[in-house]
N, C-alpha and C. Protein backbone atom coordinates (compact mmCIF):
# COMPACT_ATOMS: atom_id res chain seq x y z
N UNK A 1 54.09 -37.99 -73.63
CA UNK A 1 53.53 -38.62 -74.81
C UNK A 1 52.07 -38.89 -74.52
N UNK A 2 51.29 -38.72 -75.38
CA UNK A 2 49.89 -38.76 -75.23
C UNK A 2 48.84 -39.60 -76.15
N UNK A 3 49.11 -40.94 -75.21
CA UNK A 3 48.12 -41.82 -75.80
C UNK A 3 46.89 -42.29 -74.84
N UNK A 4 45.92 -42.85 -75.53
CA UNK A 4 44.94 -43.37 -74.67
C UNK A 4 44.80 -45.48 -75.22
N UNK A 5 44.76 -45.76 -74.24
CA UNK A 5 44.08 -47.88 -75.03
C UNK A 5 42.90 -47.46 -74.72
N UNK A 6 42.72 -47.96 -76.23
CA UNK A 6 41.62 -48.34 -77.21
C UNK A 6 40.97 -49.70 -77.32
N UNK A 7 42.14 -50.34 -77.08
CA UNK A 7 41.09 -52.16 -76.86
C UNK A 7 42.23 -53.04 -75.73
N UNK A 8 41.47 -54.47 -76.24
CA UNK A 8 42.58 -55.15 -74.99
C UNK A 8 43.61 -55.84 -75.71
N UNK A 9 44.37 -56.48 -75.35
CA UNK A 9 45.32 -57.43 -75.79
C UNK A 9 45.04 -57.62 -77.04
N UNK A 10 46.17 -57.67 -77.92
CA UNK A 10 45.59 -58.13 -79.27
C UNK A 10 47.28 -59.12 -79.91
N UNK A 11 47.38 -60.58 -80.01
CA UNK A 11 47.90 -60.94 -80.60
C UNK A 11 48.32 -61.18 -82.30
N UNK A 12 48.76 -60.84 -82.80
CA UNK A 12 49.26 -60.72 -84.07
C UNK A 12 50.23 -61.70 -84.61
N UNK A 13 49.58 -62.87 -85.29
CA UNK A 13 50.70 -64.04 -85.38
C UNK A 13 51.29 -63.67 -87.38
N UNK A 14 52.33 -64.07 -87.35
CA UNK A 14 52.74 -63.87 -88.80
C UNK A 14 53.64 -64.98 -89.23
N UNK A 15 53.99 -64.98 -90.42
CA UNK A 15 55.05 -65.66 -91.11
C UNK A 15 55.49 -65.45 -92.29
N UNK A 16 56.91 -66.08 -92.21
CA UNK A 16 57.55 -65.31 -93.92
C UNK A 16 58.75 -66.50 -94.59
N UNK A 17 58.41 -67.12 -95.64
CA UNK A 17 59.47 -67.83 -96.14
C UNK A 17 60.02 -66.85 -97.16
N UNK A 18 61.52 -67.43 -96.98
CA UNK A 18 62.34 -67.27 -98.72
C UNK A 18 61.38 -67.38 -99.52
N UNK A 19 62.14 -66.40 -100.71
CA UNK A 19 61.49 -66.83 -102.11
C UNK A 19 62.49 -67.75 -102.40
N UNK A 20 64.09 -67.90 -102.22
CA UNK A 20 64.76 -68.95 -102.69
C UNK A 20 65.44 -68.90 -101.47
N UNK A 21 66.38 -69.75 -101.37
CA UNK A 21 67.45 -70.25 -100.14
C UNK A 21 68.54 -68.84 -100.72
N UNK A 22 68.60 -68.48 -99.37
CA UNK A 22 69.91 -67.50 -98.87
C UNK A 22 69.25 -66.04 -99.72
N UNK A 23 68.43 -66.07 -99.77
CA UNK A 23 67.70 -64.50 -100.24
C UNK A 23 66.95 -64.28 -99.07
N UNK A 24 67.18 -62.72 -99.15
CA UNK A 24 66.28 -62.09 -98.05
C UNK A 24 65.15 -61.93 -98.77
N UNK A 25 63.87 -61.87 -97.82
CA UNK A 25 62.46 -62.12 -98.07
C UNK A 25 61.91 -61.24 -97.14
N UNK A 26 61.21 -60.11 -97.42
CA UNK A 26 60.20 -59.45 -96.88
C UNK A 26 58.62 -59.60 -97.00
N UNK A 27 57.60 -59.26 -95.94
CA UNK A 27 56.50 -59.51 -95.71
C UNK A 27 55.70 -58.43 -94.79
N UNK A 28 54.29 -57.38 -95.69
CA UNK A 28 53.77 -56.56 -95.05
C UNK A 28 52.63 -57.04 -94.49
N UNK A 29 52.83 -57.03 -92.65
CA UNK A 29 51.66 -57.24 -92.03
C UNK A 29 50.78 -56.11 -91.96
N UNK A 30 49.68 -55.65 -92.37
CA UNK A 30 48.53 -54.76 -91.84
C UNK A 30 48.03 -55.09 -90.64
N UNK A 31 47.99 -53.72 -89.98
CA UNK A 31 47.53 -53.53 -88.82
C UNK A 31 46.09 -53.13 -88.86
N UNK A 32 45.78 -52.68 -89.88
CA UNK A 32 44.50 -52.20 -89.90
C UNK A 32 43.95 -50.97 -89.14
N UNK A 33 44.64 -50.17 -88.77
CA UNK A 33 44.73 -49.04 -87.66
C UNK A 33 43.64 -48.11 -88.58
N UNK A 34 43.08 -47.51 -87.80
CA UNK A 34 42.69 -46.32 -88.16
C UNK A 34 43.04 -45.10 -88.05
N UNK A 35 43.66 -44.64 -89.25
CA UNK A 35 44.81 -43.62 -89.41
C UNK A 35 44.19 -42.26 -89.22
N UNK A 36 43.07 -42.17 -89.99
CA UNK A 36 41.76 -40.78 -89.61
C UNK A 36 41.49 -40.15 -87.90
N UNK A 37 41.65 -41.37 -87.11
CA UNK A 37 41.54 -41.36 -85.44
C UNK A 37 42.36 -41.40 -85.26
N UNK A 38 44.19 -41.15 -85.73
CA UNK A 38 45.34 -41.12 -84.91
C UNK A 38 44.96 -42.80 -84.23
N UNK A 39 44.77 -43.52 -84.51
CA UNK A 39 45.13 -44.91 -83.47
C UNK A 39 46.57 -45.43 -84.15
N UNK A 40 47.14 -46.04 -82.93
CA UNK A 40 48.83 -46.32 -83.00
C UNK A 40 48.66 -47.75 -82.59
N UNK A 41 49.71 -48.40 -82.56
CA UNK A 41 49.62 -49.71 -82.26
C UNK A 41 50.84 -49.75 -80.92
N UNK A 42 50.75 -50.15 -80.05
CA UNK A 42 51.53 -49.85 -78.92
C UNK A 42 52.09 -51.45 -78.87
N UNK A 43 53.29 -51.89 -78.84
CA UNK A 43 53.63 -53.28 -78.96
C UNK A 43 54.28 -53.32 -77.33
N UNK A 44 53.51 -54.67 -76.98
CA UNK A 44 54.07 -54.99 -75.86
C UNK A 44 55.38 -56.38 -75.81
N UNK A 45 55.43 -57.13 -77.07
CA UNK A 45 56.05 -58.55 -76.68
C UNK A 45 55.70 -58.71 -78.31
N UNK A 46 57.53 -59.29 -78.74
CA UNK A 46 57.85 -60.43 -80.07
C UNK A 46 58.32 -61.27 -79.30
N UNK A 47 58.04 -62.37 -80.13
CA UNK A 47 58.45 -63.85 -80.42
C UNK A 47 58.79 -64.32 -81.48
N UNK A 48 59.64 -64.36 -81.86
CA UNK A 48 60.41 -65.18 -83.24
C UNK A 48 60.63 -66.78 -82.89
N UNK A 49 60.52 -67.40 -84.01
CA UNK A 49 60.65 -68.67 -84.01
C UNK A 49 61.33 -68.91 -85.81
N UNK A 50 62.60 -69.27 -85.66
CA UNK A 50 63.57 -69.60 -86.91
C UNK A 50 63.03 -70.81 -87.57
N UNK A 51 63.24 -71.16 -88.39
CA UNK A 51 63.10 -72.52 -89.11
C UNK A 51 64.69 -73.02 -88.91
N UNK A 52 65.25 -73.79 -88.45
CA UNK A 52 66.74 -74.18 -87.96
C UNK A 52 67.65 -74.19 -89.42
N UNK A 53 68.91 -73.58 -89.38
CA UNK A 53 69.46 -73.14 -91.00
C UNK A 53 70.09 -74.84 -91.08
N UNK A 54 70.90 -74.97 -92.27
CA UNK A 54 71.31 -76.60 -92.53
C UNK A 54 72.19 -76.90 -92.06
N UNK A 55 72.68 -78.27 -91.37
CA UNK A 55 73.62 -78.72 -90.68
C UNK A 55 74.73 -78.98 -92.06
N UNK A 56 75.57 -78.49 -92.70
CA UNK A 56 76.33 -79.13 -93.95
C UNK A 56 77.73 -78.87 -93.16
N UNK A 57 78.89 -80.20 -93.43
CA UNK A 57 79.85 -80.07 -93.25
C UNK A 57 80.92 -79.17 -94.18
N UNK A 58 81.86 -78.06 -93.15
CA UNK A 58 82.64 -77.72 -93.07
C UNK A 58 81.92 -76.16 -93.59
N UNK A 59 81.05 -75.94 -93.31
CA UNK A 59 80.20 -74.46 -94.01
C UNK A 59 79.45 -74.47 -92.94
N UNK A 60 79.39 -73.03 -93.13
CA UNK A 60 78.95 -72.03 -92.31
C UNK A 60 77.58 -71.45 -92.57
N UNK A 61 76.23 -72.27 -91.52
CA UNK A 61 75.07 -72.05 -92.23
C UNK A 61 74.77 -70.50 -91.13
N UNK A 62 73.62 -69.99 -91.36
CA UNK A 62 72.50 -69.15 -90.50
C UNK A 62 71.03 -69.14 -91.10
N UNK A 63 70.47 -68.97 -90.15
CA UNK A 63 69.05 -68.36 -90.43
C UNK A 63 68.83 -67.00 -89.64
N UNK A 64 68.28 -65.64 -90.32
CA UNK A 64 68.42 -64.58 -89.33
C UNK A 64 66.81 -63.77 -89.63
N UNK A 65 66.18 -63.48 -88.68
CA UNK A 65 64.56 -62.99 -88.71
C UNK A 65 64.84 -61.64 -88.16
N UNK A 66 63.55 -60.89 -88.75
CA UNK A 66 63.43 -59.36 -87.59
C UNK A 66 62.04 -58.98 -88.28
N UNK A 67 61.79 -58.07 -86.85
CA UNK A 67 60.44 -57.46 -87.42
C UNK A 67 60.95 -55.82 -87.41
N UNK A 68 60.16 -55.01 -87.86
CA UNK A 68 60.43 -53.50 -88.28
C UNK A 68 59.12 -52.82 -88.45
N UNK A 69 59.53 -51.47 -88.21
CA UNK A 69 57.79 -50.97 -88.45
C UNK A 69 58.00 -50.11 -89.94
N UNK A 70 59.32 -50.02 -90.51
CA UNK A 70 59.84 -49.63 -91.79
C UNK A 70 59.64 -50.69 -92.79
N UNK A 71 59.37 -50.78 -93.84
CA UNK A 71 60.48 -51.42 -94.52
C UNK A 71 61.66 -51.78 -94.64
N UNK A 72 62.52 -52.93 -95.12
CA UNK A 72 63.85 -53.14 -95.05
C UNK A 72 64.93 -53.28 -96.46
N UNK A 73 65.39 -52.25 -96.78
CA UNK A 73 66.19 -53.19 -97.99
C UNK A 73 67.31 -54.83 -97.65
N UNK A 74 67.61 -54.78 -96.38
CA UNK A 74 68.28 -56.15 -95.64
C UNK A 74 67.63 -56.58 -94.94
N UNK A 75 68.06 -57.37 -94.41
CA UNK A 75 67.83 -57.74 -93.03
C UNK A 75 68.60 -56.77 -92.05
N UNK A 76 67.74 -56.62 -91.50
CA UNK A 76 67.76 -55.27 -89.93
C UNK A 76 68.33 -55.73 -88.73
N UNK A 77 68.43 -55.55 -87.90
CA UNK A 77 69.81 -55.48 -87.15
C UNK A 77 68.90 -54.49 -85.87
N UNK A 78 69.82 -54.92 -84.58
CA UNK A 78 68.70 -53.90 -83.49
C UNK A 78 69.63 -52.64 -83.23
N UNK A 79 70.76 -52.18 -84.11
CA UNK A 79 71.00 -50.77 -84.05
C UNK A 79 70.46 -49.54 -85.04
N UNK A 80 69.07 -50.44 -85.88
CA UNK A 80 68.48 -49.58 -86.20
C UNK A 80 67.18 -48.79 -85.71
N UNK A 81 66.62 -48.00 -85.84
CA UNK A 81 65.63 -47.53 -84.38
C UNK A 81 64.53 -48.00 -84.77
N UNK A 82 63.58 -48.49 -85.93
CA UNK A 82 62.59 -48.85 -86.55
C UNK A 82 62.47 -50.98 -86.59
N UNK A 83 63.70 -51.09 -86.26
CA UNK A 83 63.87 -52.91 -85.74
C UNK A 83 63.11 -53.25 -84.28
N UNK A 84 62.34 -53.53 -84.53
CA UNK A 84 61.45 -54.42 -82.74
C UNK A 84 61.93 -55.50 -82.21
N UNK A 85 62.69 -56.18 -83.14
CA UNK A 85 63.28 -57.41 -82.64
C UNK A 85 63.87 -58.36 -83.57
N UNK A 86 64.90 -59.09 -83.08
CA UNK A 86 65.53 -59.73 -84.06
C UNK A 86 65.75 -61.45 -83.59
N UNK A 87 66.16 -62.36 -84.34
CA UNK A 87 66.46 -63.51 -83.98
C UNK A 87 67.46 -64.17 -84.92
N UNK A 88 68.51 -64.92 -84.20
CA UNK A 88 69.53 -65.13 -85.30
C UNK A 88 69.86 -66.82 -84.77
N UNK A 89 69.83 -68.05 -85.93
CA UNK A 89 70.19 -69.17 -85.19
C UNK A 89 71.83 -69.59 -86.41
N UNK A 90 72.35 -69.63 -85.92
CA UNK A 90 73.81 -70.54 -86.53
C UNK A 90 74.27 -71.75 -86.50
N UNK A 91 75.07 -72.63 -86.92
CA UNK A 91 75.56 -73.39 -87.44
C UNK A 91 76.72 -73.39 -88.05
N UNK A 92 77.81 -73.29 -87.02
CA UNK A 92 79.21 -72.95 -87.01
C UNK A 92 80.36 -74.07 -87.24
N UNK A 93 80.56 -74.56 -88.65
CA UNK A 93 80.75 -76.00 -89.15
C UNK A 93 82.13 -75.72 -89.57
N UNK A 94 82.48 -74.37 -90.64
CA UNK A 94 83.50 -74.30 -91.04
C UNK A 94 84.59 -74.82 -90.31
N UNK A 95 85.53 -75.83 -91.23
CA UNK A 95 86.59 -76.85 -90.58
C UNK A 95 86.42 -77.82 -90.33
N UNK A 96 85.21 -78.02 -89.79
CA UNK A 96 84.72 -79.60 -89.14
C UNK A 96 84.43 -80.60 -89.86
N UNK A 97 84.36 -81.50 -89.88
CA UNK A 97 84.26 -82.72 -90.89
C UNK A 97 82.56 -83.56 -90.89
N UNK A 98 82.25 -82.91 -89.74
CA UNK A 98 80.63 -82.75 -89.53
C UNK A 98 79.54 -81.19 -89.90
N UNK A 99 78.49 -81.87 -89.24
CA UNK A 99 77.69 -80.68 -89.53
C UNK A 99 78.11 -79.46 -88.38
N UNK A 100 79.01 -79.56 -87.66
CA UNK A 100 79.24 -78.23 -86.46
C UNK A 100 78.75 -78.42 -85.45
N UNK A 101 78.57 -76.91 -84.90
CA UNK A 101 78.17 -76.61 -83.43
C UNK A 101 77.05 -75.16 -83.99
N UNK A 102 75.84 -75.62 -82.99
CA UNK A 102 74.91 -74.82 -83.83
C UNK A 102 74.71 -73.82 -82.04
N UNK A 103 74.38 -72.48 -82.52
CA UNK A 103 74.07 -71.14 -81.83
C UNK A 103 73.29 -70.84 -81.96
N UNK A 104 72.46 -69.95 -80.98
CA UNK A 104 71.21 -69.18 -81.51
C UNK A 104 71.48 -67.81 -80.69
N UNK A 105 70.87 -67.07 -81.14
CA UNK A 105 71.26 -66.06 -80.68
C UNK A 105 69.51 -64.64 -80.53
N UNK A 106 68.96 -65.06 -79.05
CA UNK A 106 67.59 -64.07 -79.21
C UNK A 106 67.61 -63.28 -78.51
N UNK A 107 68.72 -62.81 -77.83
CA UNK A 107 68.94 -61.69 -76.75
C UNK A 107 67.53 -61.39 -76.21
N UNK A 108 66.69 -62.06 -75.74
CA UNK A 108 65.16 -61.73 -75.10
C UNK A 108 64.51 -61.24 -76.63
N UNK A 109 63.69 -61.64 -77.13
CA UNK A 109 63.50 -61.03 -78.19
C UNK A 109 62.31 -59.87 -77.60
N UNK A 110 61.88 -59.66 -76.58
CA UNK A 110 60.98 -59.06 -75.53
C UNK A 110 61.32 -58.96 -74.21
N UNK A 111 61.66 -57.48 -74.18
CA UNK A 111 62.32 -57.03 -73.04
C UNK A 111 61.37 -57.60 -71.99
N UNK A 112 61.90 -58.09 -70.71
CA UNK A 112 60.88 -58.69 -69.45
C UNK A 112 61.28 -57.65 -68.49
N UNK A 113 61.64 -56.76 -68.21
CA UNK A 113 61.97 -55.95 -67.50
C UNK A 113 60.41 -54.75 -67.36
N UNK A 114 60.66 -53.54 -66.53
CA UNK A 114 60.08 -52.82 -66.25
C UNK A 114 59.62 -52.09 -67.20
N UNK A 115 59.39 -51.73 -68.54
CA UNK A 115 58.62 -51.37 -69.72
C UNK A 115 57.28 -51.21 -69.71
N UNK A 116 57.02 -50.06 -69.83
CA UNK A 116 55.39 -49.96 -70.35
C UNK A 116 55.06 -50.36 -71.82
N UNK A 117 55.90 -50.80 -72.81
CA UNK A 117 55.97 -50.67 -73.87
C UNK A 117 57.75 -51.08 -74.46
N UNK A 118 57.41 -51.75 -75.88
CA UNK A 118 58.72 -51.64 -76.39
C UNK A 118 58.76 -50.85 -77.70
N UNK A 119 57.50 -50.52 -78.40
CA UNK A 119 57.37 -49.89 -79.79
C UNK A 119 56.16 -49.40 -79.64
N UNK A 120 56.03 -48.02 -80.27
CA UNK A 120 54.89 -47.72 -81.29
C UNK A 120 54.88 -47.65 -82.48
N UNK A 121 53.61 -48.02 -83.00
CA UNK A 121 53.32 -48.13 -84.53
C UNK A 121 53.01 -47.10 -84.66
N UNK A 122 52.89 -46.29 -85.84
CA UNK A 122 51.88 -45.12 -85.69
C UNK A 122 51.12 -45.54 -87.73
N UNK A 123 52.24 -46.33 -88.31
CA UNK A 123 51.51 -46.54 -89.82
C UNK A 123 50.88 -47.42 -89.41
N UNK A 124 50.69 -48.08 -90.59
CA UNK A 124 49.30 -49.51 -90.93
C UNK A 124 49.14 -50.49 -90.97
N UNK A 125 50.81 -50.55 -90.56
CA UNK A 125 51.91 -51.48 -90.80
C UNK A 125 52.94 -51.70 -90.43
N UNK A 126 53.38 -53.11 -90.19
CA UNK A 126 54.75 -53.83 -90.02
C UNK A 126 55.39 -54.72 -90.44
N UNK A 127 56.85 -54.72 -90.98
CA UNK A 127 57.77 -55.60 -91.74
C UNK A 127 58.10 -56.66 -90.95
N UNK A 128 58.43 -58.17 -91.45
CA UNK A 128 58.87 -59.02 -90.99
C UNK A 128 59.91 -59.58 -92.19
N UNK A 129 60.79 -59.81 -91.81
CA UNK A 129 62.12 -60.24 -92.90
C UNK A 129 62.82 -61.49 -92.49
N UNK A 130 63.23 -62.38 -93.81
CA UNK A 130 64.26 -63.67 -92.71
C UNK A 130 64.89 -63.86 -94.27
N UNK A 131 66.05 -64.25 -93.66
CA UNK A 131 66.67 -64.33 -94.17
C UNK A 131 68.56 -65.72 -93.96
N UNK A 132 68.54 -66.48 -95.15
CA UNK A 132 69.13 -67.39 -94.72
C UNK A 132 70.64 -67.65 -95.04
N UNK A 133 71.76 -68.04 -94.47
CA UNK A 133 73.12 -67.96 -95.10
C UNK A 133 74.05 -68.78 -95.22
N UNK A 134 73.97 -69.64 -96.59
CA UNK A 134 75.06 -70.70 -96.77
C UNK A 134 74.27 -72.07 -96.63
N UNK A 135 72.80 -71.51 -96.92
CA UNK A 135 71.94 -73.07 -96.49
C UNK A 135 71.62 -73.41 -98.38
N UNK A 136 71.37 -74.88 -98.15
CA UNK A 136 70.64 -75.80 -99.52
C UNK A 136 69.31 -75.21 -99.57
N UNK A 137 68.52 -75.23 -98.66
CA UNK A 137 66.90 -75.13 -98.57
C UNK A 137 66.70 -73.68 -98.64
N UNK A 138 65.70 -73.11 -99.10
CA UNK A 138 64.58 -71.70 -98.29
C UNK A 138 64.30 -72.19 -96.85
N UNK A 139 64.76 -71.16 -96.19
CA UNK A 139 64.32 -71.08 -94.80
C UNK A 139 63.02 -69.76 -94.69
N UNK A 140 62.57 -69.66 -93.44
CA UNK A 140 61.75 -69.42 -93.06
C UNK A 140 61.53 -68.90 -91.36
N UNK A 141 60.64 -67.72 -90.88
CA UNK A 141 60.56 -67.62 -89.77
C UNK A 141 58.76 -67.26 -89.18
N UNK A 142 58.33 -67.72 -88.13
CA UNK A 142 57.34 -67.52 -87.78
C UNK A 142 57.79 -67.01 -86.59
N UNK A 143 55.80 -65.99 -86.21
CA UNK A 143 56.02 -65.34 -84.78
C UNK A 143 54.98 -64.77 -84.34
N UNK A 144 55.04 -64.12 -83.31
CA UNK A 144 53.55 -63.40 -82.84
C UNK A 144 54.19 -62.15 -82.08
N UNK A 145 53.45 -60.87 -82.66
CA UNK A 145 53.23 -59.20 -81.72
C UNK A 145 51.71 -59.16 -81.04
N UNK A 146 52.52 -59.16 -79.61
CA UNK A 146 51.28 -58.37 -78.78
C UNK A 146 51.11 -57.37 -78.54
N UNK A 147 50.22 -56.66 -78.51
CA UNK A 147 50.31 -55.29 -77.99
C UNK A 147 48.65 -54.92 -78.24
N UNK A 148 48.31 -53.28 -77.80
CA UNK A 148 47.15 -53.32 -77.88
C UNK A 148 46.77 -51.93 -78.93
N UNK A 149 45.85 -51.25 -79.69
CA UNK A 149 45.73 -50.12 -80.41
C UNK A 149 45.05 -48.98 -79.24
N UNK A 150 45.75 -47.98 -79.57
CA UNK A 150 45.63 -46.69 -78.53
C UNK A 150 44.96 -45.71 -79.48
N UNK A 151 44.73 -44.41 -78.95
CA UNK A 151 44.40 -43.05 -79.89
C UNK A 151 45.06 -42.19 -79.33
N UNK A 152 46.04 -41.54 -79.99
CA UNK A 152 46.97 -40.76 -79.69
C UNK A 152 46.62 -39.60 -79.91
N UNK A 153 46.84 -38.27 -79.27
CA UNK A 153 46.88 -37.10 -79.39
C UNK A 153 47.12 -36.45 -80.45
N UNK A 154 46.86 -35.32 -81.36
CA UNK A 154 47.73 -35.20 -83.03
C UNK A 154 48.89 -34.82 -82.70
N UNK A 155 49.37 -34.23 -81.50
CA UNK A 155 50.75 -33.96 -82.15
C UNK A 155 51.82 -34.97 -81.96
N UNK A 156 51.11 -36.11 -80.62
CA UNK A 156 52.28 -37.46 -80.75
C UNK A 156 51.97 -37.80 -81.98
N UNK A 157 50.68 -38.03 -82.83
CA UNK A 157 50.46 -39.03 -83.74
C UNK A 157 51.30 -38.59 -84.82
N UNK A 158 51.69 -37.28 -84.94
CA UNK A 158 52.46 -36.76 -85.73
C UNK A 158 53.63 -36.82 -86.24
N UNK A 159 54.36 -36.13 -84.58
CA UNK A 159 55.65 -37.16 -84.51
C UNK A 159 55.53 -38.16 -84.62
N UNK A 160 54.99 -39.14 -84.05
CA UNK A 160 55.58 -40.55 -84.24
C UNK A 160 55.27 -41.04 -85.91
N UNK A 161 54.63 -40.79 -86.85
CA UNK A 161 54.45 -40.95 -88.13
C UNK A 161 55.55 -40.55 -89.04
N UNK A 162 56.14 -38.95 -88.29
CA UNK A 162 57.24 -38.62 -89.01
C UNK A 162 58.51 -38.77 -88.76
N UNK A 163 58.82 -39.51 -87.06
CA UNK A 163 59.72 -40.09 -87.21
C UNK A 163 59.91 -41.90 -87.93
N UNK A 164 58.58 -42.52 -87.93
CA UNK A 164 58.92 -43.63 -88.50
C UNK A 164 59.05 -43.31 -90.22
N UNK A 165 58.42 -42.41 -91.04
CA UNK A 165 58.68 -42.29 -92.14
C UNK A 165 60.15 -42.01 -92.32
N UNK A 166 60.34 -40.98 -91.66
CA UNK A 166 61.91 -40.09 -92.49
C UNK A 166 63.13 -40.91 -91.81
N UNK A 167 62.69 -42.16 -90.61
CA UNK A 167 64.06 -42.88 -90.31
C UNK A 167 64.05 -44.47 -91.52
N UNK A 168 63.10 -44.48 -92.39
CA UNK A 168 62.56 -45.71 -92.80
C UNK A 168 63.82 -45.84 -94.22
């Protein structure tokens, strides 16, 4: 694969509320890439941060976030190949006469292991989605992508454009 960095570190902070409680809510971050120069966005590290879903007795709340370099008609899930990361917090009440036992669930939302990389961008752009379940309120998720912009070769820039389009 044939890229070159183009700058240094570049943090990317975002955020996305409901439009109403328990609707999924999408949000397009621009990258601002320069698409004419093949520059890609090479992601090194997400961080999700949930807004906590509602403690209500005997119901079953969640709050669930992800970022994507697609668009989403749902909320995304990490067995899709265009998902960078996901975050899921629960509130597992059903039965209880209280508000429950609350879960979260971020499986590393950023691999710490041996990785040169966990994503390339190659559009202009990236999705962030959250989405909430069985709550009173609009929830909400904030977060930050690091990574740095490269200039890729045309025929990676190629592929990688046409596999994020035609898997989107």
């Amino acid at each position: 694969m044939g890229f070159k960095k183009t700058s240094d570190l570049v943090a990317v902070s975002f955020g996305v509320a409901e439009t109403g409680a328990n609707t999924y809510t999408e949000d397009e971050i621009a990258l601002q890439l320069d698409i004419l120069n093949n520059e890609i966005f090479v992601v090194l590290s997400v961080d999700l941060d949930l807004v906590s879903p509602d403690g209500i007795a005997a119901t079953d709340t969640s709050t669930i976030g992800a970022v994507s370099s697609t668009t989403q008609a749902a909320i995304g899930n990490m067995s899709e190949s265009n998902v960078l990361a996901t975050a899921r917090s629960d509130i597992q009440a059903a039965g209880f006469a209280d508000a429950g036992v609350s879960f979260q669930r971020a499986a590393m939302e950023s691999y710490t292991g041996d990785l040169d990389y966990i994503a390339l961008i190659a559009t202009n752009n990236f999705f962030i989605g959250v989405q909430g379940v069985g709550n009173v309120a609009a929830k909400g998720m904030t977060g930050r992508l690091w990574g740095y912009r490269a200039k890729a070769d045309a025929s990676t820039y190629a592929a990688l454009v046409q596999s994020e389009v035609l898997s989107s």
